[in-house]
PDB file of N, CA and C in Angstrom:
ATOM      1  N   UNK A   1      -3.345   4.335 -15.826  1.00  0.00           N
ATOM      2  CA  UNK A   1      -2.742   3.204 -15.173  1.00  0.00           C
ATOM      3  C   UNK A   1      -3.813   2.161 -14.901  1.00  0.00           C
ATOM      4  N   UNK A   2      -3.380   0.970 -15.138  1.00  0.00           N
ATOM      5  CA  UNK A   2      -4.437   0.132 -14.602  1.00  0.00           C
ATOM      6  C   UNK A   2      -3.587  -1.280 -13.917  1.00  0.00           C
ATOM      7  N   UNK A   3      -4.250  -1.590 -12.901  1.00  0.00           N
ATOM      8  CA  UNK A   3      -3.817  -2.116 -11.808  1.00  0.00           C
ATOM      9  C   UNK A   3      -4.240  -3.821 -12.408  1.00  0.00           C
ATOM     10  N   UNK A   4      -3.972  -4.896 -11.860  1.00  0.00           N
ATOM     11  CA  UNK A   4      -4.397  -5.638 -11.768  1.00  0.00           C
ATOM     12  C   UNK A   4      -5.440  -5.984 -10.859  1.00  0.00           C
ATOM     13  N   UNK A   5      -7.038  -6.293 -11.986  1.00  0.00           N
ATOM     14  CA  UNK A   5      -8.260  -5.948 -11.384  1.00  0.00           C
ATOM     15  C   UNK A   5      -8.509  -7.727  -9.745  1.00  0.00           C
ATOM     16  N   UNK A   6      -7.877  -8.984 -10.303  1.00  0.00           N
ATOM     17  CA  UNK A   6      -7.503 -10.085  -9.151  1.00  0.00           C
ATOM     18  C   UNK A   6      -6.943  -9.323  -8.113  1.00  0.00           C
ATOM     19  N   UNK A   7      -5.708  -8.573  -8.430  1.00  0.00           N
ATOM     20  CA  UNK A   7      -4.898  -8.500  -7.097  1.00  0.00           C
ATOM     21  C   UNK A   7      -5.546  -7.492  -6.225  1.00  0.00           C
ATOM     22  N   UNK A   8      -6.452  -6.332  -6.939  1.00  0.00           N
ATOM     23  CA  UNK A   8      -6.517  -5.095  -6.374  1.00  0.00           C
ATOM     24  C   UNK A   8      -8.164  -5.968  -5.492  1.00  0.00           C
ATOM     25  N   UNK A   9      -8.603  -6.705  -6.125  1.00  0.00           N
ATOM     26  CA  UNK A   9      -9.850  -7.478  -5.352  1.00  0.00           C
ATOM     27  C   UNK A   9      -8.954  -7.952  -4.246  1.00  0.00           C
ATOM     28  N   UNK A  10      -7.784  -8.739  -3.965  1.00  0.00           N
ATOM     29  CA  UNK A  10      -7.116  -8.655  -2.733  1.00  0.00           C
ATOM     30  C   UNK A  10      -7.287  -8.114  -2.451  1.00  0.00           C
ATOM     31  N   UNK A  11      -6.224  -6.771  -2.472  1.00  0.00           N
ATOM     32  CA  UNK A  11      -5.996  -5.656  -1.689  1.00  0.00           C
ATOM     33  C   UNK A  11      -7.308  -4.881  -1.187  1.00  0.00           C
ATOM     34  N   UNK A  12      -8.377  -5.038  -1.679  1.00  0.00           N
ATOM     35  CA  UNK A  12      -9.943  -4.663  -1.285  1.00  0.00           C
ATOM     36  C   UNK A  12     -10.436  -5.002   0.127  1.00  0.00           C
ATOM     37  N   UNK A  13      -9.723  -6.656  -0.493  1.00  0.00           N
ATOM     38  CA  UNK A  13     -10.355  -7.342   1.075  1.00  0.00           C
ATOM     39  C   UNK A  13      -9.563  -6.924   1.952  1.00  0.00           C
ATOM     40  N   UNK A  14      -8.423  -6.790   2.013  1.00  0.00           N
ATOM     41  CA  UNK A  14      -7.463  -6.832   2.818  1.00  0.00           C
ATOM     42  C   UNK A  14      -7.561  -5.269   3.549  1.00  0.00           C
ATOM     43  N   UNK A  15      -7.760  -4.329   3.050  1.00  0.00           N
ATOM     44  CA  UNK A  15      -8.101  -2.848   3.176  1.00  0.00           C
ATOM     45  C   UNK A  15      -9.632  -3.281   3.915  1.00  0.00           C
ATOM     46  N   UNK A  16     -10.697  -3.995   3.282  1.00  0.00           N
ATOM     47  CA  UNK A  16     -11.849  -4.351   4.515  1.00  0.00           C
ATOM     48  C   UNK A  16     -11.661  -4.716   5.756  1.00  0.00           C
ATOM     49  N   UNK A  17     -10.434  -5.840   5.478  1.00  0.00           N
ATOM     50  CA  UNK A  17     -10.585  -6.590   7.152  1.00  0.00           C
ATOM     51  C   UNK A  17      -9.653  -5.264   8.274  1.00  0.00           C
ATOM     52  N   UNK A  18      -9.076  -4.345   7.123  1.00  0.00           N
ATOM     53  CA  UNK A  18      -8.282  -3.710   8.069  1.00  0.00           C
ATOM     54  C   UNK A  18      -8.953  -2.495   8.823  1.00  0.00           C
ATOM     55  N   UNK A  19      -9.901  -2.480   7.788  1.00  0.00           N
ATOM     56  CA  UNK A  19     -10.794  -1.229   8.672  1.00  0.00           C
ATOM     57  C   UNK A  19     -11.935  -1.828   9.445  1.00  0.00           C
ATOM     58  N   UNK A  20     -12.404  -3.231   9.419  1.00  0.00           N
ATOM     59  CA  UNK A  20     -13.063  -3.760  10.316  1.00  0.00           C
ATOM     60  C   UNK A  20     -12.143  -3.465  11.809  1.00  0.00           C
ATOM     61  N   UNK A  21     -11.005  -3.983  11.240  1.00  0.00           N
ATOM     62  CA  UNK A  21      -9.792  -4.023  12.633  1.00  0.00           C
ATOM     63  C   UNK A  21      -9.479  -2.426  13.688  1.00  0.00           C
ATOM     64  N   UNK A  22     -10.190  -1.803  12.594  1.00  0.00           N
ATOM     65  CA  UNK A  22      -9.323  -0.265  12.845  1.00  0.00           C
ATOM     66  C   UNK A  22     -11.040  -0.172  13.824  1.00  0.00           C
ATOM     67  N   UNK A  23     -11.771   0.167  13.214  1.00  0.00           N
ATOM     68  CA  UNK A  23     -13.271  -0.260  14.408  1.00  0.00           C
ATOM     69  C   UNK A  23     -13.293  -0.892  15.611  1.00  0.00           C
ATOM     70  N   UNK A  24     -12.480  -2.102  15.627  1.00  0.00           N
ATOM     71  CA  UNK A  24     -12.496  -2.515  16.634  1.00  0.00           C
ATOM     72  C   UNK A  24     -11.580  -2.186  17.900  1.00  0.00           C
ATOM     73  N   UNK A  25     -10.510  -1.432  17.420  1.00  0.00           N
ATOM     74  CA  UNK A  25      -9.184  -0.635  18.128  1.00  0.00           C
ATOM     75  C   UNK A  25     -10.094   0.568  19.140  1.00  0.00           C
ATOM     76  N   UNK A  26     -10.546   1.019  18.156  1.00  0.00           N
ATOM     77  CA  UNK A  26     -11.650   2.707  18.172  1.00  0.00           C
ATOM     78  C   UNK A  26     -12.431   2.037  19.565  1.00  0.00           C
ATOM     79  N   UNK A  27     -13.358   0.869  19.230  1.00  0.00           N
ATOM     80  CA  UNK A  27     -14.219   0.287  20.083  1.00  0.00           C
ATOM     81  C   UNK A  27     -13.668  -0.311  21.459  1.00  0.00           C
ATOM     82  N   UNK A  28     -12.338  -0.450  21.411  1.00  0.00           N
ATOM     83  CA  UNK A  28     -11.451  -1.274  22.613  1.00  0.00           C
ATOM     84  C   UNK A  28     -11.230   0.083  23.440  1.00  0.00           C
ATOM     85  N   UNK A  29     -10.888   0.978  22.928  1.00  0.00           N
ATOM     86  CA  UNK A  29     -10.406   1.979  23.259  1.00  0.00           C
ATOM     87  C   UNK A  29     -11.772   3.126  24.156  1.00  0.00           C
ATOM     88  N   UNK A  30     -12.117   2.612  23.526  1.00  0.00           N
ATOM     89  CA  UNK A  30     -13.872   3.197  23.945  1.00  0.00           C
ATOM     90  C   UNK A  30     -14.517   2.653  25.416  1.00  0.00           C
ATOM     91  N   UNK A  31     -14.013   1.435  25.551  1.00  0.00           N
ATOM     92  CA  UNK A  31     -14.596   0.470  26.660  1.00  0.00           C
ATOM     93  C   UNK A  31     -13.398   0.036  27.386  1.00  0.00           C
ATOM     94  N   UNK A  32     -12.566   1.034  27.444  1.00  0.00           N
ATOM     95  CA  UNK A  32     -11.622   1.273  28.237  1.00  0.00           C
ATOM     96  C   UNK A  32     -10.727  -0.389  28.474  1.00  0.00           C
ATOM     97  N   UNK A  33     -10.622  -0.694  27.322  1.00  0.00           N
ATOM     98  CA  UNK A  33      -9.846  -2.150  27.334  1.00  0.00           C
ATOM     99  C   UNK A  33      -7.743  -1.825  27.157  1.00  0.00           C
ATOM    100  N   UNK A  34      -7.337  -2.726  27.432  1.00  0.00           N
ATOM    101  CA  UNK A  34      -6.135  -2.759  28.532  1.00  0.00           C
ATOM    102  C   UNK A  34      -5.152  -2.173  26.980  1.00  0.00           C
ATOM    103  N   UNK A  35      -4.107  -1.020  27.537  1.00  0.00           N
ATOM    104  CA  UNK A  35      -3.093  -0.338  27.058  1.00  0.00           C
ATOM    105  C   UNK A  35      -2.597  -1.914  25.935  1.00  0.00           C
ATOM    106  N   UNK A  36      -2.191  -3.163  26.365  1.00  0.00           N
ATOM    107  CA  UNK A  36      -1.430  -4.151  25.349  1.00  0.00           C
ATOM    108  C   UNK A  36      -2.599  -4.471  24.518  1.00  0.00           C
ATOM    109  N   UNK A  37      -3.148  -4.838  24.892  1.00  0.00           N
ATOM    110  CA  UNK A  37      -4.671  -5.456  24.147  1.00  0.00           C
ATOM    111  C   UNK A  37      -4.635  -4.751  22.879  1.00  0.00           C
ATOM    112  N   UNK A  38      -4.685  -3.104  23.060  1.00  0.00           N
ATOM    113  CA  UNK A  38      -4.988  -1.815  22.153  1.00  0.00           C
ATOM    114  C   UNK A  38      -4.208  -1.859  21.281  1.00  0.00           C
ATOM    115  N   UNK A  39      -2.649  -1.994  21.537  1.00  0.00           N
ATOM    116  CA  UNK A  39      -1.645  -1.636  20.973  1.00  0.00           C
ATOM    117  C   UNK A  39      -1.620  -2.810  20.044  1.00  0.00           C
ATOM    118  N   UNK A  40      -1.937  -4.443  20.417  1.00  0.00           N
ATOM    119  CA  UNK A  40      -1.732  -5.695  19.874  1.00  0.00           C
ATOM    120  C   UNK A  40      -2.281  -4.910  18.693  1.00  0.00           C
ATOM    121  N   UNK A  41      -3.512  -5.017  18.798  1.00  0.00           N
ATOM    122  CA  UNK A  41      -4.545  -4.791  17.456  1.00  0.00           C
ATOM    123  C   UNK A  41      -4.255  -3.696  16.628  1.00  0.00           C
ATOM    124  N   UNK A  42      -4.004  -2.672  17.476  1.00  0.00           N
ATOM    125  CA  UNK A  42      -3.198  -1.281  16.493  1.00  0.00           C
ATOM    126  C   UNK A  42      -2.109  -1.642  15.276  1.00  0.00           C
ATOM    127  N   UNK A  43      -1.206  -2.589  16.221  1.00  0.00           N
ATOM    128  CA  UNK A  43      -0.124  -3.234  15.181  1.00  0.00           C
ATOM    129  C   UNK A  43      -0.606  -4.168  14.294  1.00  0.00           C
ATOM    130  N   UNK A  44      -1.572  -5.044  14.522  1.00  0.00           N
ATOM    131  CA  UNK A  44      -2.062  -5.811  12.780  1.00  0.00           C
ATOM    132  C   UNK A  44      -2.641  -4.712  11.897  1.00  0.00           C
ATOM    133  N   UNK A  45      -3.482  -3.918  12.729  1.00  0.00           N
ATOM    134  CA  UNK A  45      -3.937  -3.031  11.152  1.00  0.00           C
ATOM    135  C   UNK A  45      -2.734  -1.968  10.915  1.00  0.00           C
ATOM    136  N   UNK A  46      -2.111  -1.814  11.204  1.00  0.00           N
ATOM    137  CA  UNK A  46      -0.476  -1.480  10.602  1.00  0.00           C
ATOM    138  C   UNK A  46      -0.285  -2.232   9.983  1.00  0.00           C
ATOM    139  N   UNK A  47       0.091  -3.262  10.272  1.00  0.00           N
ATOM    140  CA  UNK A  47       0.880  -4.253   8.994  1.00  0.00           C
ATOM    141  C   UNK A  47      -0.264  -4.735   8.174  1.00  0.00           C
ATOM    142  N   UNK A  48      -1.894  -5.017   8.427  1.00  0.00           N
ATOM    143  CA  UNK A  48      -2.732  -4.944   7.012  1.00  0.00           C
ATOM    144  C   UNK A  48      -2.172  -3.897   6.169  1.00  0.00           C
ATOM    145  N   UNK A  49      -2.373  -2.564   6.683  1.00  0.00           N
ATOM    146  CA  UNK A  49      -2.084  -1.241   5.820  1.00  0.00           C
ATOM    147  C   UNK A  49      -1.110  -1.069   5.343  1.00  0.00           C
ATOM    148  N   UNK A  50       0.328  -1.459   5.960  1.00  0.00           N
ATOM    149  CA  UNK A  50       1.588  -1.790   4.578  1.00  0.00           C
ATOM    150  C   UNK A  50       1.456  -2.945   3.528  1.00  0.00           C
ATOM    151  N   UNK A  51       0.617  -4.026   4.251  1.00  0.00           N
ATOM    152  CA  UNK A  51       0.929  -5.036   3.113  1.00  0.00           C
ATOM    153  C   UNK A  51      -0.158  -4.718   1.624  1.00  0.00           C
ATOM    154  N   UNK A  52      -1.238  -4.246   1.836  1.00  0.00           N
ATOM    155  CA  UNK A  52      -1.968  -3.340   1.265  1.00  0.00           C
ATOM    156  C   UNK A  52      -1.570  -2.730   0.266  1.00  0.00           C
ATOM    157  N   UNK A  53      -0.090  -1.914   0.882  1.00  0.00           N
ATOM    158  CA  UNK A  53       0.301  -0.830  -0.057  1.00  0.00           C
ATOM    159  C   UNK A  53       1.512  -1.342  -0.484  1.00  0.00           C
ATOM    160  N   UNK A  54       2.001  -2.677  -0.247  1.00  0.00           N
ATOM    161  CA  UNK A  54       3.366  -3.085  -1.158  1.00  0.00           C
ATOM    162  C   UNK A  54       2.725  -3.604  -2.197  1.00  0.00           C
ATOM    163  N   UNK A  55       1.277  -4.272  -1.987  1.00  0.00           N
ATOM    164  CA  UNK A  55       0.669  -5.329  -3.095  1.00  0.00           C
ATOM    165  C   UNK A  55      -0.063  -3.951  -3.988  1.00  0.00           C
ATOM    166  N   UNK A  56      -0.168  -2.772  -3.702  1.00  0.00           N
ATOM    167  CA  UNK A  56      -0.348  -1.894  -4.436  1.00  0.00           C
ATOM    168  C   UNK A  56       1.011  -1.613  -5.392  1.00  0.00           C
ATOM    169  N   UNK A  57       1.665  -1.453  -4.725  1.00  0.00           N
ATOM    170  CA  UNK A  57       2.875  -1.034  -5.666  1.00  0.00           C
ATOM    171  C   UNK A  57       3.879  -1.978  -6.521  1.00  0.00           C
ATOM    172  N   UNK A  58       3.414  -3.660  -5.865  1.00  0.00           N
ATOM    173  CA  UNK A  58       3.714  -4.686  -6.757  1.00  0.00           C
ATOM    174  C   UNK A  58       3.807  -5.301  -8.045  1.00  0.00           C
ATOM    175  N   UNK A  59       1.977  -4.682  -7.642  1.00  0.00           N
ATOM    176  CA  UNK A  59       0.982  -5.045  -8.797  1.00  0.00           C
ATOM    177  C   UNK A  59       1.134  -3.787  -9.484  1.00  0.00           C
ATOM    178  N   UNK A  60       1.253  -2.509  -9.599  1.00  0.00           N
ATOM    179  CA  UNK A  60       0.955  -1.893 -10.421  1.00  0.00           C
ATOM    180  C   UNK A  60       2.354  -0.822 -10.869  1.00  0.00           C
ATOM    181  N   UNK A  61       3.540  -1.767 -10.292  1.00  0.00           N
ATOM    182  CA  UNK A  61       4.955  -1.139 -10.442  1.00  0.00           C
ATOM    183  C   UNK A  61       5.354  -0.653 -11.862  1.00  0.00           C
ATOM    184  N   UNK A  62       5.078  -1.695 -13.084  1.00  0.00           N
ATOM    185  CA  UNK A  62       5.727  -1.262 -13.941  1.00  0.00           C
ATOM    186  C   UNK A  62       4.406   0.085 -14.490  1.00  0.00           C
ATOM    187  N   UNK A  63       3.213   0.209 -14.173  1.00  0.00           N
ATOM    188  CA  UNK A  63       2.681   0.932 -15.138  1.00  0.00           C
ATOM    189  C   UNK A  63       3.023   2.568 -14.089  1.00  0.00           C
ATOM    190  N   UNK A  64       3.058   2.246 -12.852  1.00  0.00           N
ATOM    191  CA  UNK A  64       3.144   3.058 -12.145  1.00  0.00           C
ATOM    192  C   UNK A  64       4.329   3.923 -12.223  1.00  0.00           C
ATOM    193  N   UNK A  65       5.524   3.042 -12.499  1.00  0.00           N
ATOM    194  CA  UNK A  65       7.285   4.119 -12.194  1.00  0.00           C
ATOM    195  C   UNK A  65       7.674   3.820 -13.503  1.00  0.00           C
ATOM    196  N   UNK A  66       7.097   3.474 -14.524  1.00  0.00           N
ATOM    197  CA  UNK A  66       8.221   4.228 -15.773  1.00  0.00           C
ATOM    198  C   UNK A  66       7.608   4.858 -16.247  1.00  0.00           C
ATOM    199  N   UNK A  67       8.539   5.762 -17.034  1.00  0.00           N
ATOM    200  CA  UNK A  67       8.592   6.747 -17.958  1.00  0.00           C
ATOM    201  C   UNK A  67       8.849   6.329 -19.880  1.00  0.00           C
ATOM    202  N   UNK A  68       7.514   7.080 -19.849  1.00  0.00           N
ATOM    203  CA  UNK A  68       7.126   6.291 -21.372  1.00  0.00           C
ATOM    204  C   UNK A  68       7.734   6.817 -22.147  1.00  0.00           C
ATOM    205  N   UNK A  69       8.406   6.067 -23.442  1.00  0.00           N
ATOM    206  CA  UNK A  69       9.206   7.258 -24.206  1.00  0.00           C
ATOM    207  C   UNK A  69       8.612   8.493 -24.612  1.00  0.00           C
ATOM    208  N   UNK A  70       9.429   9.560 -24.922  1.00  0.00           N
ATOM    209  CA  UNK A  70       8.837  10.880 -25.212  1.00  0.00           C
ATOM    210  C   UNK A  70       8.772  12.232 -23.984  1.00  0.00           C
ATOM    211  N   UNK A  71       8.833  11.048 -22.727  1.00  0.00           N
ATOM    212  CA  UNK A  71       9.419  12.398 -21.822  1.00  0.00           C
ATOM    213  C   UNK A  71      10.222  12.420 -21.509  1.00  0.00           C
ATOM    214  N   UNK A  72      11.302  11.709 -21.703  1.00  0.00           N
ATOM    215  CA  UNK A  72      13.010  12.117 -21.544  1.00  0.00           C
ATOM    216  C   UNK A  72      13.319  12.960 -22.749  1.00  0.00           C
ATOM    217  N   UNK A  73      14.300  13.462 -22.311  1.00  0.00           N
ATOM    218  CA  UNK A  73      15.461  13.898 -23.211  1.00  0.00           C
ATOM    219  C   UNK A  73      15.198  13.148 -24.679  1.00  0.00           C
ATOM    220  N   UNK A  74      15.602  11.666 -24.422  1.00  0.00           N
ATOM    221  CA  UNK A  74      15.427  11.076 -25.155  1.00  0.00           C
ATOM    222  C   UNK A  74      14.576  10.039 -26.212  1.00  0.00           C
ATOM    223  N   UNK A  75      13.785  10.623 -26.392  1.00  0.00           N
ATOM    224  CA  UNK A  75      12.487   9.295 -27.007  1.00  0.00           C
ATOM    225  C   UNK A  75      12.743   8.848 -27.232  1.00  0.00           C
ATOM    226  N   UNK A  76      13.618   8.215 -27.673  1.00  0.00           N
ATOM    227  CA  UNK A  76      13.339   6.752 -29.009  1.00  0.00           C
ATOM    228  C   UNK A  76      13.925   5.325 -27.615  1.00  0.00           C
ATOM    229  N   UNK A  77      13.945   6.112 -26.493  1.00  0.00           N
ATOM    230  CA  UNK A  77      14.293   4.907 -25.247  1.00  0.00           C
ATOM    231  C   UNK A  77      13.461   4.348 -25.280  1.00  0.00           C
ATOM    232  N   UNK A  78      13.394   2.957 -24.917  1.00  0.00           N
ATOM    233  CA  UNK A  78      12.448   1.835 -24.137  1.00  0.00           C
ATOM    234  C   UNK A  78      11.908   2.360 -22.947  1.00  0.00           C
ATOM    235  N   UNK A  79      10.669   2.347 -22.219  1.00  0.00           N
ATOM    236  CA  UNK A  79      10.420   2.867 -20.935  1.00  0.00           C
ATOM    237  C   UNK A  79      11.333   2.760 -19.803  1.00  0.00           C
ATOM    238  N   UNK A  80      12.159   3.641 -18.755  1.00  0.00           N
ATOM    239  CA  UNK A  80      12.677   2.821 -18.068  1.00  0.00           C
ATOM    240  C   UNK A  80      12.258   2.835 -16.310  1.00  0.00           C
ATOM    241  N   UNK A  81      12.619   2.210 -15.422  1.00  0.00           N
ATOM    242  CA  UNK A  81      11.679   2.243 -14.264  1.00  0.00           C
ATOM    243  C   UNK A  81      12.388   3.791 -13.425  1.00  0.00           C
ATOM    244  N   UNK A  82      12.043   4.321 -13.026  1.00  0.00           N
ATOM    245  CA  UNK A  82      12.394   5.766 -12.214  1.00  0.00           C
ATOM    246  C   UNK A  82      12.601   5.072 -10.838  1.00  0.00           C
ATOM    247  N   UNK A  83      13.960   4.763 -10.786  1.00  0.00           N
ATOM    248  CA  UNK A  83      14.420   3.776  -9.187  1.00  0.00           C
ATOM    249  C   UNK A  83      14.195   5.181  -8.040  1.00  0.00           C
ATOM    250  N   UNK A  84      14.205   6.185  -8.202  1.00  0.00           N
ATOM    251  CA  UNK A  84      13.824   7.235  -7.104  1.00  0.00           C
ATOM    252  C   UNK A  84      12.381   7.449  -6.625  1.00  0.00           C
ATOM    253  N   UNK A  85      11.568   7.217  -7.576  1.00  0.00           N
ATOM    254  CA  UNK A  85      10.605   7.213  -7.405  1.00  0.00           C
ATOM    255  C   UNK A  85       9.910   5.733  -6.708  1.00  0.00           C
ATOM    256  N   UNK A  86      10.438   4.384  -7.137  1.00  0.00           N
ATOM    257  CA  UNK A  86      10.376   4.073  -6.356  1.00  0.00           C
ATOM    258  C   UNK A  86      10.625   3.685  -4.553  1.00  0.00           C
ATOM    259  N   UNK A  87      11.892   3.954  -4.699  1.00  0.00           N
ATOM    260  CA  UNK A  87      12.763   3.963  -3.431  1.00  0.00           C
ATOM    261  C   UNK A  87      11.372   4.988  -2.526  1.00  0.00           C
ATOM    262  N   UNK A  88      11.029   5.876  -2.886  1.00  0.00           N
ATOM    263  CA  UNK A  88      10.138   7.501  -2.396  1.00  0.00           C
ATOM    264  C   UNK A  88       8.446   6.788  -1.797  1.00  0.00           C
ATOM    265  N   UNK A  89       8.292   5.781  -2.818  1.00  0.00           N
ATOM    266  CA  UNK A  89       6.942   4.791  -2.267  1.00  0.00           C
ATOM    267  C   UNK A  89       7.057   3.999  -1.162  1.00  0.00           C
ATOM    268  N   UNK A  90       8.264   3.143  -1.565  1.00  0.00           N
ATOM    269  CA  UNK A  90       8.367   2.146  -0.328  1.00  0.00           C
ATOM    270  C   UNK A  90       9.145   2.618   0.879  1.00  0.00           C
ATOM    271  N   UNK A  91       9.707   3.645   0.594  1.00  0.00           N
ATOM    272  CA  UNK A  91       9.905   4.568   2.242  1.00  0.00           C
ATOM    273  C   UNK A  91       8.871   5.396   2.516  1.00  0.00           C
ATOM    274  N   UNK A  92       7.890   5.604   2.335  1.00  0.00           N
ATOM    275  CA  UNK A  92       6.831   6.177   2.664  1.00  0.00           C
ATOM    276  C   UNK A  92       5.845   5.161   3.554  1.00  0.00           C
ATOM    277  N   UNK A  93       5.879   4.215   2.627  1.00  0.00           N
ATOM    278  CA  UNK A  93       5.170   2.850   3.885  1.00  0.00           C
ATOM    279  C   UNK A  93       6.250   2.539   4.908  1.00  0.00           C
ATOM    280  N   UNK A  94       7.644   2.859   5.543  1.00  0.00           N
ATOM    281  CA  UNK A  94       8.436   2.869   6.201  1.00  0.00           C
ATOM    282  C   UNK A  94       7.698   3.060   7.821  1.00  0.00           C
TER     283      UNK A  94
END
């Protein structure tokens, strides 16, 4: 599989700033800073970390969920996308 090498340089940064963020939660939490404060910041690197993983599965949907001919039943099909398998990704980032 290969991803798109632009987008996944996104998703790089975006996975950086989120674990900068996730440090700084750890560090709030450490210096006994206020229950909302904690939680504010908890919730952006949540939503860094889904958006992360939709632009993962965006970018790399078609190489990722179909099925190439030759493992169905049927070969001589066109690839087609495995809608369970996706549905199974994006409820997992749920």
């Amino acid at each position: 599989m290969e991803l798109d090498p632009a987008e996944m340089t996104k998703v790089g940064n975006r996975l950086k700033r989120a674990q900068g963020q996730l440090t700084a939660v750890i560090r709030m939490i450490d210096e006994g800073s206020s229950c909302e404060d904690v939680v504010v910041q908890l919730s952006a690197v949540s939503r860094a970390l889904d958006r992360a993983g939709f632009a993962i599965i965006a970018s790399g949907m078609k190489q990722c969920l179909t099925r190439p001919p030759g493992t169905d039943e049927d070969a001589d099909q066109d690839p087609t996308l495995d809608v369970a398998k996706l549905e199974k990704l994006f409820l997992s980032l749920a």
